[in-house]
N, C-alpha and C. Protein backbone atom coordinates (compact mmCIF):
# COMPACT_ATOMS: atom_id res chain seq x y z
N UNK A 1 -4.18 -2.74 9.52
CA UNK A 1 -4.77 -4.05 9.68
C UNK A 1 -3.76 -5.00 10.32
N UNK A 2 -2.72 -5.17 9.52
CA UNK A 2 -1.43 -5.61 10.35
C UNK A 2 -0.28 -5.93 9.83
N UNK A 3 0.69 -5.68 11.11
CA UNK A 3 2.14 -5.44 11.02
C UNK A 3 3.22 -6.33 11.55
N UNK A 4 3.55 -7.41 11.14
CA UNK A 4 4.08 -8.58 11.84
C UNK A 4 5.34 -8.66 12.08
N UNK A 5 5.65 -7.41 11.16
CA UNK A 5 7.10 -7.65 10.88
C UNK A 5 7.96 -6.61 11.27
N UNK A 6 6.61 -5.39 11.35
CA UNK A 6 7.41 -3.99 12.07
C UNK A 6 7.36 -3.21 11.03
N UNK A 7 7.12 -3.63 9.78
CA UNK A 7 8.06 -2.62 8.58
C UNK A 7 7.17 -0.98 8.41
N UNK A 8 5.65 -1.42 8.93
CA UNK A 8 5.13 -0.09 8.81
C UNK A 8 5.84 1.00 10.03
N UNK A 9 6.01 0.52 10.91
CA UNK A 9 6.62 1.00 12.13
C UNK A 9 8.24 1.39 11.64
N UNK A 10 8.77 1.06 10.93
CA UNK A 10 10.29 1.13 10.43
C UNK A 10 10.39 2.53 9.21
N UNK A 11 9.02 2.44 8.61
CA UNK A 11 9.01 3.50 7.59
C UNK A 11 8.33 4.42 8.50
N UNK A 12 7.79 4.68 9.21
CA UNK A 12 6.99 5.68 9.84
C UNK A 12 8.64 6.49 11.00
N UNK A 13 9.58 6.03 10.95
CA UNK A 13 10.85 6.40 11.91
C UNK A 13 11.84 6.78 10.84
N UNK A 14 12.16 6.08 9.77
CA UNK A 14 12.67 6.34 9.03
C UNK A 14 12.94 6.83 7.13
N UNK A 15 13.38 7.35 6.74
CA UNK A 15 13.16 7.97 5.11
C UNK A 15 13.92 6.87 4.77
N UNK A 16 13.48 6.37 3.52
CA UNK A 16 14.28 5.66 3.16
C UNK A 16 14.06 4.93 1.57
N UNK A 17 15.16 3.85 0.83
CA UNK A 17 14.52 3.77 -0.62
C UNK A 17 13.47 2.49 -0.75
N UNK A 18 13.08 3.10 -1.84
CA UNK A 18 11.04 1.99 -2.04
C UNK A 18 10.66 2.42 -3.16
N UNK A 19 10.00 1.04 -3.30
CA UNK A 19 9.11 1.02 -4.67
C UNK A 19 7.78 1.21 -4.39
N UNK A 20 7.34 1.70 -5.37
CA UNK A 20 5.74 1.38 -5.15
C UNK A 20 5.05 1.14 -6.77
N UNK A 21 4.97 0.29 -6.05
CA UNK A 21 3.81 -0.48 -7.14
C UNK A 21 2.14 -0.04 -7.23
N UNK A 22 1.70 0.34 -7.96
CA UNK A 22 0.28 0.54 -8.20
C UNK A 22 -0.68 -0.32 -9.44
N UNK A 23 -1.56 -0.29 -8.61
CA UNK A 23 -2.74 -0.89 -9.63
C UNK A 23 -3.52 -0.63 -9.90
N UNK A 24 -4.57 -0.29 -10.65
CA UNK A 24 -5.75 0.07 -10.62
C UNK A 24 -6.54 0.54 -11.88
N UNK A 25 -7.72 0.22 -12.42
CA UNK A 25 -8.52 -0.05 -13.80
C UNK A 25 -8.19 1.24 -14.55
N UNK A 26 -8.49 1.26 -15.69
CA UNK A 26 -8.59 1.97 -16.61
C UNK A 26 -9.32 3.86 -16.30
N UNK A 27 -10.17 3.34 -15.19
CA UNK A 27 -10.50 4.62 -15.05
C UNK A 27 -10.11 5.24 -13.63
N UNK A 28 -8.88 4.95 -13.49
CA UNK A 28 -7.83 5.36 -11.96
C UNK A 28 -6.71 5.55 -13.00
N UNK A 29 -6.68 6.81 -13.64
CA UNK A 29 -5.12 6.66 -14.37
C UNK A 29 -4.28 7.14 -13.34
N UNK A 30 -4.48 8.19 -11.81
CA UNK A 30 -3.95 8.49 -11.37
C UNK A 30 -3.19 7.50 -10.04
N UNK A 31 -3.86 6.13 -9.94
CA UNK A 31 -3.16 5.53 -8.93
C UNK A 31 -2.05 5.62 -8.13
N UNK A 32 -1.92 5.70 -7.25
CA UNK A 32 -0.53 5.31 -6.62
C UNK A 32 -0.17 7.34 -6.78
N UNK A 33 -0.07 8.13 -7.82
CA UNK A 33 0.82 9.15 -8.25
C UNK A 33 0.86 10.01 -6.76
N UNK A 34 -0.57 10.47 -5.98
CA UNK A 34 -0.46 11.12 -4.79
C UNK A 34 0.35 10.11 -3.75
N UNK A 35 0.41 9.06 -3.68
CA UNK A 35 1.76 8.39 -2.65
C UNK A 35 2.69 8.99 -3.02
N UNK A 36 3.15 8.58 -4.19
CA UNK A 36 4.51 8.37 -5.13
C UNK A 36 5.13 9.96 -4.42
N UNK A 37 3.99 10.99 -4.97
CA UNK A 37 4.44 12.75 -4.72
C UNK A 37 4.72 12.79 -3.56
N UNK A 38 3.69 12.49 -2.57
CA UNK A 38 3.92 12.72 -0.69
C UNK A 38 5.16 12.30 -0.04
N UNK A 39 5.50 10.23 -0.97
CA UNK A 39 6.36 9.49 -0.33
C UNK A 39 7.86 10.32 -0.43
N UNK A 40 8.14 10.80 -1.90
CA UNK A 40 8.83 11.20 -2.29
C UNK A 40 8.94 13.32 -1.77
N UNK A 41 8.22 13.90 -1.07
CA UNK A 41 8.27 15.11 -0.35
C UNK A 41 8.50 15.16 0.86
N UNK A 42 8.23 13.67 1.45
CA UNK A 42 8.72 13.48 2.71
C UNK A 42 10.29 13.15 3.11
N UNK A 43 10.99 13.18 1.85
CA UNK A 43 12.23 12.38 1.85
C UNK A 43 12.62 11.11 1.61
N UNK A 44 11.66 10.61 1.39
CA UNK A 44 11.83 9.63 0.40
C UNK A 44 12.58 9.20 -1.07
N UNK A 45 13.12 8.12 -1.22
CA UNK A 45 13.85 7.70 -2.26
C UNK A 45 13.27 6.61 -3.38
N UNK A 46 11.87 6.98 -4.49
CA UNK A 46 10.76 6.45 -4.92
C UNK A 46 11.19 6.04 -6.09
N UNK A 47 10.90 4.91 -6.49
CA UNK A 47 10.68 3.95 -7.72
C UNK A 47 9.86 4.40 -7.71
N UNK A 48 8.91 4.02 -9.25
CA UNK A 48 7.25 3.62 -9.32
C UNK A 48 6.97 2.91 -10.68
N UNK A 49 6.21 2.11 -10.31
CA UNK A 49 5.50 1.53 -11.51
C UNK A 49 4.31 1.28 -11.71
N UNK A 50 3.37 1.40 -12.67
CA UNK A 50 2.04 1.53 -12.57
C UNK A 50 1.20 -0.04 -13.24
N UNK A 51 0.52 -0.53 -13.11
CA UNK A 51 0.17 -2.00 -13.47
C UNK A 51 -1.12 -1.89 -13.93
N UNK A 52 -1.94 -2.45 -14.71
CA UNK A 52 -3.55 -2.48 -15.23
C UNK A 52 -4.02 -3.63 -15.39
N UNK A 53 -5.21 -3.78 -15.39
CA UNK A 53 -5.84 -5.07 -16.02
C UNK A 53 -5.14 -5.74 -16.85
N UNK A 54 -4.89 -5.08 -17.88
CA UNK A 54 -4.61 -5.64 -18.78
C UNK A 54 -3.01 -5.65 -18.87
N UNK A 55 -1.85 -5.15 -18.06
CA UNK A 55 -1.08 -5.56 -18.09
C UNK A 55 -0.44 -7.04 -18.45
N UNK A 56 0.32 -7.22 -19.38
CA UNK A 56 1.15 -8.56 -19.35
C UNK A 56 2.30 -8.85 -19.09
N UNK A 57 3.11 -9.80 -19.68
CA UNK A 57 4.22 -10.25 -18.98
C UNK A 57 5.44 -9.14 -19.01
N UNK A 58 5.24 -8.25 -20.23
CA UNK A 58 6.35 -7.25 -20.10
C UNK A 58 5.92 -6.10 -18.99
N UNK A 59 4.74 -5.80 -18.74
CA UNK A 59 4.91 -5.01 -17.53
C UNK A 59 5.26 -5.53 -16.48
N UNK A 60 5.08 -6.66 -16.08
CA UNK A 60 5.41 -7.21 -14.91
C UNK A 60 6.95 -7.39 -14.87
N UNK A 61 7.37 -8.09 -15.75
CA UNK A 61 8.88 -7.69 -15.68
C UNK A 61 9.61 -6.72 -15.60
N UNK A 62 9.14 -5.80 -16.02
CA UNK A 62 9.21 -3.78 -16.04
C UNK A 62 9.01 -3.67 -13.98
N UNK A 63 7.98 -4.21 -13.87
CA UNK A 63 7.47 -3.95 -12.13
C UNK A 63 8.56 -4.97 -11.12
N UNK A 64 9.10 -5.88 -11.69
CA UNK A 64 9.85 -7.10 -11.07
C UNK A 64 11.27 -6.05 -11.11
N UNK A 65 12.06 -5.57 -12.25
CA UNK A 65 13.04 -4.32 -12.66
C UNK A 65 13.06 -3.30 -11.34
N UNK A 66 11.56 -2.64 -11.02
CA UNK A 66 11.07 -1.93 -9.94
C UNK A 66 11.71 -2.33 -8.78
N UNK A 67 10.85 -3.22 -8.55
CA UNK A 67 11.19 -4.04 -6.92
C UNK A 67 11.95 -4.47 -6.86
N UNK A 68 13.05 -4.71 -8.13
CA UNK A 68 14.55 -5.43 -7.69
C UNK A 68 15.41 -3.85 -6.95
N UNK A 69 15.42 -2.63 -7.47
CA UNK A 69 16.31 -1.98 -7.29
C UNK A 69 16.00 -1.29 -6.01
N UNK A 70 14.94 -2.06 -4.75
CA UNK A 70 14.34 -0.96 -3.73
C UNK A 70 14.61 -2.05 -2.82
N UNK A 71 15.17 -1.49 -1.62
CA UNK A 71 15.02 -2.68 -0.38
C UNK A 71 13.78 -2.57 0.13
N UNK A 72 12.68 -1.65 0.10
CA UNK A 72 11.39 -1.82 0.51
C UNK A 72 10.44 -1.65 -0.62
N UNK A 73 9.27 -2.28 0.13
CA UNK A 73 8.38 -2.07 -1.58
C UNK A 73 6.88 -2.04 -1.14
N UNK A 74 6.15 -1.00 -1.84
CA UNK A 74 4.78 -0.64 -1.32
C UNK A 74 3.89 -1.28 -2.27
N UNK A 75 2.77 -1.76 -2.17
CA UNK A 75 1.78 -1.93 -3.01
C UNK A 75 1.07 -1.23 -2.52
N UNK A 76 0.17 -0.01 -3.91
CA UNK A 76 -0.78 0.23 -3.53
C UNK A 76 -1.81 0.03 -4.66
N UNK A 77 -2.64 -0.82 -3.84
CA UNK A 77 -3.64 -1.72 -5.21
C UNK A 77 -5.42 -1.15 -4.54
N UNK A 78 -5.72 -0.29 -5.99
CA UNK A 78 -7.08 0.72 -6.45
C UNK A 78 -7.86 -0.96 -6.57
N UNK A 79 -8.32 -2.03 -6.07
CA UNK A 79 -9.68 -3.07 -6.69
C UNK A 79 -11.05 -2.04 -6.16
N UNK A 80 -11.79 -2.04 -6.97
CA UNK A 80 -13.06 -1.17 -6.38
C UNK A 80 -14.40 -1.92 -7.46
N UNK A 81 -15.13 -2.35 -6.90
CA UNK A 81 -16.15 -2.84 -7.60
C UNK A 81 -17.19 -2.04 -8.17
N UNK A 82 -17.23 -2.45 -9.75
CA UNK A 82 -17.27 -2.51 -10.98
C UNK A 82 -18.54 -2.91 -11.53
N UNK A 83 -20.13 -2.46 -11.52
CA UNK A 83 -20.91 -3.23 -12.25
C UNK A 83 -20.41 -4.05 -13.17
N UNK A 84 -21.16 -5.12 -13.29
CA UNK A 84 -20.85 -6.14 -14.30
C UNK A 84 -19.55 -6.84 -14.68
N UNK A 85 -18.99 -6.42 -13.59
CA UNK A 85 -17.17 -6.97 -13.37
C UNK A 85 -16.78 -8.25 -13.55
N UNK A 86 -17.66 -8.85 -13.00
CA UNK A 86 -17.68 -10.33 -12.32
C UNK A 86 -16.71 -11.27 -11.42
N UNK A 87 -15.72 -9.61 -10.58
CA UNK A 87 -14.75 -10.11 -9.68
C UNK A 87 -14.55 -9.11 -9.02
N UNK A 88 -14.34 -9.02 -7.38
CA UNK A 88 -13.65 -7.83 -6.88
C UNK A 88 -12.33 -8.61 -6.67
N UNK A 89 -11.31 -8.69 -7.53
CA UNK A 89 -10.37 -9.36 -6.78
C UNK A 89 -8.83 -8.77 -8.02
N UNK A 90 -7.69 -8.64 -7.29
CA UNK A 90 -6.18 -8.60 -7.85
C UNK A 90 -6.27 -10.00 -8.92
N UNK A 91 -5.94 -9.02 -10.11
CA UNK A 91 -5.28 -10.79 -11.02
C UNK A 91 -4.62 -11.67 -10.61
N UNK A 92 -4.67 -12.56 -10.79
CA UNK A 92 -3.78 -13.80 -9.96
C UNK A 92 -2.30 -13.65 -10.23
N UNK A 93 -1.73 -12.93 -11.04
CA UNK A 93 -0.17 -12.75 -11.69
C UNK A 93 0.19 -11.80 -10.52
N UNK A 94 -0.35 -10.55 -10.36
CA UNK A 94 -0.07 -9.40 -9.42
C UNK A 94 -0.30 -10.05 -7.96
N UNK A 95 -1.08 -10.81 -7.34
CA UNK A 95 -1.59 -11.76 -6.03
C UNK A 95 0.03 -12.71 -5.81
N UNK A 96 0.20 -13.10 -7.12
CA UNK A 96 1.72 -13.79 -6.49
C UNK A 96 2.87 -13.01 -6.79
N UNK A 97 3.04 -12.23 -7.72
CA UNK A 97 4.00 -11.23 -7.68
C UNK A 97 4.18 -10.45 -5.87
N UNK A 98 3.38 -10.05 -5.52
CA UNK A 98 2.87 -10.02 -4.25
C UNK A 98 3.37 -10.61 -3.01
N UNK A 99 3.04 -11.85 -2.93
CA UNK A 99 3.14 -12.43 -2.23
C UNK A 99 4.74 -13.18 -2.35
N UNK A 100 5.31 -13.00 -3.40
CA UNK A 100 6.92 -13.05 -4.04
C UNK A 100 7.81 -11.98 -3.07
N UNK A 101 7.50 -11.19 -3.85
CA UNK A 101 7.70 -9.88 -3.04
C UNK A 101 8.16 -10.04 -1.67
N UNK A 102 6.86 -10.25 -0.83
CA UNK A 102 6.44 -9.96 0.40
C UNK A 102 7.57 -11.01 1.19
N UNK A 103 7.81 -12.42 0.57
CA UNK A 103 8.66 -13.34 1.51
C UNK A 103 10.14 -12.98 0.75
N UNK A 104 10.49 -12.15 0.08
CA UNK A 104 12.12 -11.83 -0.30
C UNK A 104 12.28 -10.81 0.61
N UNK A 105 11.28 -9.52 0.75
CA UNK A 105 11.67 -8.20 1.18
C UNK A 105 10.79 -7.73 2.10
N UNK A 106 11.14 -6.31 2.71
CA UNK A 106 10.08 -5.92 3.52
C UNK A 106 9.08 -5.62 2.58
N UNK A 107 7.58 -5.30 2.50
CA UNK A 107 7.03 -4.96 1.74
C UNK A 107 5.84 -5.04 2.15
N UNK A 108 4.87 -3.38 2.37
CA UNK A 108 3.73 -3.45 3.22
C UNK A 108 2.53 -3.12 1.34
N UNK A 109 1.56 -3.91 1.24
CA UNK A 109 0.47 -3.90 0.89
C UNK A 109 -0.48 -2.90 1.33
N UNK A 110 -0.80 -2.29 1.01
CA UNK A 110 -1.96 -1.02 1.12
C UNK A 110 -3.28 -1.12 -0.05
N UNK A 111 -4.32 -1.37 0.52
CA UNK A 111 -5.38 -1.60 -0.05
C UNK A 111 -6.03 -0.33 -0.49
N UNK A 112 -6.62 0.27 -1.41
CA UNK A 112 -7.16 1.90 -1.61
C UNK A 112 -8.67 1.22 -2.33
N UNK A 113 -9.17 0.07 -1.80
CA UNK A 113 -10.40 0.15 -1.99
C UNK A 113 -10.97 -1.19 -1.50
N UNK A 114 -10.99 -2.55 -2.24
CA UNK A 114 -11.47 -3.29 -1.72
C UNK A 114 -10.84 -4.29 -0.59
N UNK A 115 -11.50 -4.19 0.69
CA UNK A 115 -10.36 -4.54 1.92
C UNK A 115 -10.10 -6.19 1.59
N UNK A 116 -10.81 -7.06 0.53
CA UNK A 116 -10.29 -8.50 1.19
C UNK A 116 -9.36 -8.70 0.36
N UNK A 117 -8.74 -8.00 0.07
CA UNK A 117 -7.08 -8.36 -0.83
C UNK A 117 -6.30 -9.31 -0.30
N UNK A 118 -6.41 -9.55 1.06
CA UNK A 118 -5.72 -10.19 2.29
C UNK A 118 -6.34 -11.71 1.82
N UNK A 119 -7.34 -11.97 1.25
CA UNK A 119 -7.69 -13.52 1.27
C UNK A 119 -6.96 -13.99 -0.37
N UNK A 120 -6.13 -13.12 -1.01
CA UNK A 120 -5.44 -13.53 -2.16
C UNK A 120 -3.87 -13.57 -1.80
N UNK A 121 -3.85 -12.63 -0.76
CA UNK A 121 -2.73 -12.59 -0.44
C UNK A 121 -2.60 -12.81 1.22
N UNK A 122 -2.46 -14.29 1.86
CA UNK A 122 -2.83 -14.65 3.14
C UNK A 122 -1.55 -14.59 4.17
N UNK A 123 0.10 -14.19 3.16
CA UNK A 123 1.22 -14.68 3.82
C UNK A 123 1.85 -12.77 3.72
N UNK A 124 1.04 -11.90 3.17
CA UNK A 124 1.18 -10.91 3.28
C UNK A 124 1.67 -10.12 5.02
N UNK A 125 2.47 -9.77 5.53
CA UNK A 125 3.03 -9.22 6.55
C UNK A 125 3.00 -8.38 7.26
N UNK A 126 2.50 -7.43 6.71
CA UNK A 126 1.88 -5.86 6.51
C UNK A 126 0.95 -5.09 5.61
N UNK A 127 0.08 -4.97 5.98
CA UNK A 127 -1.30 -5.08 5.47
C UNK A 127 -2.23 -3.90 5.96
N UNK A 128 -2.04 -2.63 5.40
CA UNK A 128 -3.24 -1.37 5.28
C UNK A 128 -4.14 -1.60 4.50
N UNK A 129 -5.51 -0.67 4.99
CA UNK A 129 -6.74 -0.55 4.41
C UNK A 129 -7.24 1.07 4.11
N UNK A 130 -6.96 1.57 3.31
CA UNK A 130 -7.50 3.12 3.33
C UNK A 130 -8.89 2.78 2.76
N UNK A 131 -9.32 1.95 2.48
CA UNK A 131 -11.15 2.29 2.18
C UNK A 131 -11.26 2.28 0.64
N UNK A 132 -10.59 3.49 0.01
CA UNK A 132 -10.85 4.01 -1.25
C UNK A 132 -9.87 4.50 -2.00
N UNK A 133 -10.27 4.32 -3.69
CA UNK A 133 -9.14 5.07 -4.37
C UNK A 133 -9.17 6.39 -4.73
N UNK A 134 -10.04 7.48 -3.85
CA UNK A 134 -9.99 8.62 -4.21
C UNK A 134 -8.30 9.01 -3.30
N UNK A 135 -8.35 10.42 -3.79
CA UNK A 135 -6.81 11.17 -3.32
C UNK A 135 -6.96 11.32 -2.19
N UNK A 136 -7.70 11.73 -1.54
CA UNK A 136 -8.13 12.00 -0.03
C UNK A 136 -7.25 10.82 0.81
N UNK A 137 -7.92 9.25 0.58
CA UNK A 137 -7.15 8.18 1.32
C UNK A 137 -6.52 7.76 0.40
N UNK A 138 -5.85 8.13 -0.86
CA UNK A 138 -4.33 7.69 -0.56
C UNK A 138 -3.05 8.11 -0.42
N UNK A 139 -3.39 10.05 -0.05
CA UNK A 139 -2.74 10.93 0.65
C UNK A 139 -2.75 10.32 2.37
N UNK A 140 -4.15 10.18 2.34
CA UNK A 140 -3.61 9.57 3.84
C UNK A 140 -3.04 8.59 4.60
N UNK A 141 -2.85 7.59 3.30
CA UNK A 141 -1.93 6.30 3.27
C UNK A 141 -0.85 6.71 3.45
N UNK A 142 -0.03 7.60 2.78
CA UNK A 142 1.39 8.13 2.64
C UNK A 142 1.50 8.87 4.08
N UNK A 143 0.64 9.77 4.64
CA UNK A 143 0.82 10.44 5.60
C UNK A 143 1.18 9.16 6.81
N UNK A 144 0.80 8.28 6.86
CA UNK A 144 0.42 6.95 7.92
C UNK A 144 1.96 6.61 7.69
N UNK A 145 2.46 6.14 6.54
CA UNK A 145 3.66 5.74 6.29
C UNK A 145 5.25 6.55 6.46
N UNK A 146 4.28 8.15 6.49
CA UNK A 146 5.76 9.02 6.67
C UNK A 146 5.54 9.26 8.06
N UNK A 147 5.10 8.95 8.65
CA UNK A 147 4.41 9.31 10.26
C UNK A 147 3.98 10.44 10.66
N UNK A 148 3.44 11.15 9.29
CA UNK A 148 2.48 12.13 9.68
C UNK A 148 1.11 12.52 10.41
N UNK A 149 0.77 10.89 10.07
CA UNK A 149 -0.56 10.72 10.65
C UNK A 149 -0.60 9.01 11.53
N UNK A 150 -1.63 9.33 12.50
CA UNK A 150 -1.54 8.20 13.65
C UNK A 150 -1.95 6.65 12.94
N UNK A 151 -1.64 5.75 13.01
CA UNK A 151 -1.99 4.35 12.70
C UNK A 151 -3.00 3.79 13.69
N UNK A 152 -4.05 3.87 13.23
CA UNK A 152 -5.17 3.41 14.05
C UNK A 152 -6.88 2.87 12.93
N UNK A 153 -7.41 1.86 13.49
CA UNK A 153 -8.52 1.91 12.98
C UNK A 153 -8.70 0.41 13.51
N UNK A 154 -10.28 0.11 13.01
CA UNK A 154 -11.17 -1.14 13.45
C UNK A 154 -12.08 -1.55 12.46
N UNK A 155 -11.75 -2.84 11.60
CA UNK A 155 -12.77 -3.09 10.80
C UNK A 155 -14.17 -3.43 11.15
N UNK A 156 -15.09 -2.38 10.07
CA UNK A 156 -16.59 -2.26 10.29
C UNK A 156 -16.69 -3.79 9.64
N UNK A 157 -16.16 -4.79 9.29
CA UNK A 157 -16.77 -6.19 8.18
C UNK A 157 -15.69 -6.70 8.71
N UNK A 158 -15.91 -8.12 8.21
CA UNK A 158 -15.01 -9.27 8.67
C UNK A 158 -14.44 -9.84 7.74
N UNK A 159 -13.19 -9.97 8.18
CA UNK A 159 -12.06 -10.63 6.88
C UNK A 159 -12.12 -11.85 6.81
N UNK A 160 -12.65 -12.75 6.33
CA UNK A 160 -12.14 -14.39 6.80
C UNK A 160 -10.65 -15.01 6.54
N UNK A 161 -10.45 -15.88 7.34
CA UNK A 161 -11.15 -16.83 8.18
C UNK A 161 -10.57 -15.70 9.74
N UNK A 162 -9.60 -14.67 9.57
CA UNK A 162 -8.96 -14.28 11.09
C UNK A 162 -9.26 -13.34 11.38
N UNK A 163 -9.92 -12.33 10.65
CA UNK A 163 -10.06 -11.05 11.29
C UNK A 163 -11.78 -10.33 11.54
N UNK A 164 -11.76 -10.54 12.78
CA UNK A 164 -13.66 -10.13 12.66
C UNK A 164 -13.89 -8.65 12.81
N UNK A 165 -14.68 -8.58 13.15
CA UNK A 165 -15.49 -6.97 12.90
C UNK A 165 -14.43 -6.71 14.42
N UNK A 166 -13.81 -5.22 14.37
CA UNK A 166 -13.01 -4.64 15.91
C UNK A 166 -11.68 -5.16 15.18
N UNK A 167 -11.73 -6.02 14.40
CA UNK A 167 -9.51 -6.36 14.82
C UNK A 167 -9.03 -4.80 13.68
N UNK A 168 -7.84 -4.53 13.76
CA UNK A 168 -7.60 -3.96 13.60
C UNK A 168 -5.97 -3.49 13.98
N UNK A 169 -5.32 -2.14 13.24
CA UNK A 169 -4.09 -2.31 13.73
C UNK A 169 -3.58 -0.73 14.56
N UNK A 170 -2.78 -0.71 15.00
CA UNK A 170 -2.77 1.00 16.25
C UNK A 170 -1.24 0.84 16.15
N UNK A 171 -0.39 1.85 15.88
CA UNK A 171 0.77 1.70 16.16
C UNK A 171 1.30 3.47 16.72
N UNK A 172 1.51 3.13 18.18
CA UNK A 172 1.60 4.19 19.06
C UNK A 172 2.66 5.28 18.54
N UNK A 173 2.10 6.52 18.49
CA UNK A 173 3.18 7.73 18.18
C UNK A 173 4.03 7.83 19.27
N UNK A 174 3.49 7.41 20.67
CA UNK A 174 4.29 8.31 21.65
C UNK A 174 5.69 7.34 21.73
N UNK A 175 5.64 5.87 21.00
CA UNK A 175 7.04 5.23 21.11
C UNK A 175 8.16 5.70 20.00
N UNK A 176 7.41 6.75 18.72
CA UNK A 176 7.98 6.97 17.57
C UNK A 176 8.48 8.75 18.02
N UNK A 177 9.63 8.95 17.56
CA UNK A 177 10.32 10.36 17.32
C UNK A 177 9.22 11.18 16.79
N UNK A 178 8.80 12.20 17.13
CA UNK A 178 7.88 13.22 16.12
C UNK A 178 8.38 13.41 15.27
N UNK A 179 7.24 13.31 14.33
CA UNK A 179 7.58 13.61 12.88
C UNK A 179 6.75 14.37 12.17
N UNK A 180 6.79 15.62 11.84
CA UNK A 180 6.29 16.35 11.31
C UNK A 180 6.58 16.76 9.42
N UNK A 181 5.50 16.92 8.67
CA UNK A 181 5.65 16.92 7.33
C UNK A 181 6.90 18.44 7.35
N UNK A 182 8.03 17.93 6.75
CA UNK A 182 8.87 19.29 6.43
C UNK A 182 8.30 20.56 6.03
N UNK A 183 9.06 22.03 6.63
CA UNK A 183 8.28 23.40 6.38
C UNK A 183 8.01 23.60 4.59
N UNK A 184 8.91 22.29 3.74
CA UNK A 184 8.89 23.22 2.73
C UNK A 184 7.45 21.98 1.96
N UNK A 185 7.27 21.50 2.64
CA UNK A 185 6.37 20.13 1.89
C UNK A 185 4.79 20.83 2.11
N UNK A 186 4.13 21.34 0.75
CA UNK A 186 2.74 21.30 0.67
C UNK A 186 2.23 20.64 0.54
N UNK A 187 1.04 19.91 1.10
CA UNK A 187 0.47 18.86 0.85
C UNK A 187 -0.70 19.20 -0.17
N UNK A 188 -0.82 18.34 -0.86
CA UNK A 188 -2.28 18.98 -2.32
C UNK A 188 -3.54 18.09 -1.73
């Protein structure tokens, strides 16, 4: 969706150390864990911390612990709507933790379900959309980030107030070193 700052383009060239932060309800116990495995088989150097609804101030400080010890830092936040929810949206604690984050360090946001995360978080820098929180896309989040797989796509809906149906983000392989998943890395 977009990259202002380069940093998806910086992890897709290089291995390097990161946090990742995950979120996601009660019935996603697995969030974030297929990044965490991939980020970390690709050569990667992985924190992780996992966050819930109902998280409070000691997890967040536990997740703040996280992101202090990583010069880069991933969010990958499971929102997926919920009969009777009465919100598709990031708690407001995790939205500025976030957006904290995002103006100290590099730190790309990855959405694994509901795309307007971007209107809680507007100063966000780097900004993916995999669609969903099944394993499928958020194996393919990690693949995008280790530069296994091409950075490309076009939103079918419109983000307000800046992004309409077509914007979207492409970040060319042929300017990046090939990078292929290592012989000894299975992917699940």
């Amino acid at each position: 969706m977009r990259d202002t700052s380069g940093i998806v383009a910086r992890l897709r060239a290089n291995r390097s150390r990161m946090a990742i932060i995950a979120y996601g309800d009660e019935l996603n116990s697995y969030v974030g864990q297929r990044m965490l495995e991939l980020m970390r088989a690709g050569g990667d150097t992985v924190g992780f911390f996992r966050l819930w609804p109902m998280s409070g101030t000691a997890s967040y400080d536990s997740a703040r612990v996280v992101i202090g010890r990583a010069p880069t830092v991933i969010f990958a936040m499971n929102v997926r709507p919920i009969a009777a929810k009465g919100s598709i949206a990031l708690p407001d604690s995790l939205a500025r933790l976030i957006t904290v984050t995002d103006s100290a360090k590099p730190t790309v946001l990855v959405s694994l379900g509901s795309p307007y995360l971007l209107n809680q978080t507007p100063t966000v820098k780097s900004y993916l959309i995999a669609w969903s929180g099944v394993r499928p896309a958020e194996r393919a989040a990690a693949r995008v980030l280790l530069g296994w797989s091409p950075v490309r796509g076009k939103l079918p809906i419109r983000i307000p107030p800046a992004y309409p149906i077509g914007a979207g983000l492409t970040v060319s392989d042929s300017t990046l070193p090939p990078v292929k998943p290592p012989a000894h890395v299975i992917i699940p």
